[in-house]
Protein backbone atom coordinates (compact mmCIF):
# COMPACT_ATOMS: atom_id res chain seq x y z
CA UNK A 1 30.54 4.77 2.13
CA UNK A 2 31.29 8.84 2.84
CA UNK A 3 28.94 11.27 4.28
CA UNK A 4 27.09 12.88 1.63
CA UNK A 5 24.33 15.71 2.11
CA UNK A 6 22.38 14.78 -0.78
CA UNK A 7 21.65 11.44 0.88
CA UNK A 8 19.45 12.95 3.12
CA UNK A 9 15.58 13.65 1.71
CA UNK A 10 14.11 16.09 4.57
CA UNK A 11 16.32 18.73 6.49
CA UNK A 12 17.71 17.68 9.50
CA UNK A 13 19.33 18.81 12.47
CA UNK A 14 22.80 20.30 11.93
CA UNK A 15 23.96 18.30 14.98
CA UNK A 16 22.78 15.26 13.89
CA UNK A 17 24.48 15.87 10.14
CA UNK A 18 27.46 16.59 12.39
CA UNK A 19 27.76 13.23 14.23
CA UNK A 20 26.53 11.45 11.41
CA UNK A 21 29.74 12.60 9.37
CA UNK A 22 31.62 12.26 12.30
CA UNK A 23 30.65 8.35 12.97
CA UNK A 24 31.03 7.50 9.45
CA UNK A 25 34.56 9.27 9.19
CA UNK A 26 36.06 8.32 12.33
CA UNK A 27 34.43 5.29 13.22
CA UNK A 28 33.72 3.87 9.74
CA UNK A 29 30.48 2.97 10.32
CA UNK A 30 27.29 3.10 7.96
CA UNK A 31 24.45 5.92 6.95
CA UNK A 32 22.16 3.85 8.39
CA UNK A 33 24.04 3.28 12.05
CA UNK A 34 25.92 6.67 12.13
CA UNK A 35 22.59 8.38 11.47
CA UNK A 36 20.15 5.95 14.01
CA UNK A 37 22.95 6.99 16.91
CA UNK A 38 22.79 10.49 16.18
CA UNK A 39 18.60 10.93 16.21
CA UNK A 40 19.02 9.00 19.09
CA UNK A 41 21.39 10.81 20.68
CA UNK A 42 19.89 14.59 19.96
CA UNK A 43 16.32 14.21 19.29
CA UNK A 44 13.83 15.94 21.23
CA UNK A 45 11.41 12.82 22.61
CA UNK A 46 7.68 13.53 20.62
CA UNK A 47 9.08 14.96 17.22
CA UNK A 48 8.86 13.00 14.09
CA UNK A 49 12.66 12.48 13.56
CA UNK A 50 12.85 11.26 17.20
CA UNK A 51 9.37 9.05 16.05
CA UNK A 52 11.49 7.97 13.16
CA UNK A 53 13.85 6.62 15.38
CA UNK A 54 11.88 5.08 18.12
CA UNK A 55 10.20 2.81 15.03
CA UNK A 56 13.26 2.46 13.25
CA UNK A 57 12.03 3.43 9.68
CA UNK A 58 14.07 6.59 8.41
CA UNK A 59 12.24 6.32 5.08
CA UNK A 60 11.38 9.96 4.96
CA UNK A 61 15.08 11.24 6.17
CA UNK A 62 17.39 8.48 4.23
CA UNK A 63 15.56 7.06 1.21
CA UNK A 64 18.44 5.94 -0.13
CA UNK A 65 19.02 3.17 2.02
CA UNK A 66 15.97 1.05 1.11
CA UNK A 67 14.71 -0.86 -1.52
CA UNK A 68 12.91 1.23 -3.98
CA UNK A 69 9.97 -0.92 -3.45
CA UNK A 70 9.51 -0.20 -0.11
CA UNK A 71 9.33 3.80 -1.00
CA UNK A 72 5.86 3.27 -1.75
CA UNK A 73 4.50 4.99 1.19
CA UNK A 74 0.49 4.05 0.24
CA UNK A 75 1.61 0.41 0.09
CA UNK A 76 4.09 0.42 3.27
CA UNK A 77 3.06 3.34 5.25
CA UNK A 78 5.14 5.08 7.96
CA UNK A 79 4.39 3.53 11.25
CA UNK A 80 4.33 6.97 13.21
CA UNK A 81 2.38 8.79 10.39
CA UNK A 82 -0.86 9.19 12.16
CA UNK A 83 0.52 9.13 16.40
């Protein structure tokens, strides 16, 4: 898989984009991995991408990972939503 903007559904942090890219180039690893190590890496503790992380559901940054089904944020809602 290569890094591809358009994968991405809500802005983001350029430095996570960065190391995202850079982890899938260099290292050949995943969307899914490349981008989990960069939130984690330079996300400020408290906001919702660093939320995202902490409950491991990036359905609002990286839709296109997940099974359509599972986009249906009424039926599955986001874990960190409401905290």
């Amino acid at each position: 898989m290569t890094f591809d903007e358009t994968d991405f559904a809500k802005r983001v942090p350029k430095k996570i984009l960065d190391l995202t890219k850079e982890n899938m180039e260099v290292y050949n690893m995943g969307l899914y991995d490349s981008f989990k190590e960069a939130v984690r890496e330079f996300s400020k503790t408290g906001t919702k991408l660093w939320k995202a992380w902490y409950y491991d559901d990036f359905r609002e940054y990286i839709p296109c990972i997940y099974n359509s089904e599972y986009l249906n944020f009424k039926k599955y809602p986001l874990k960190y939503k409401d905290k």
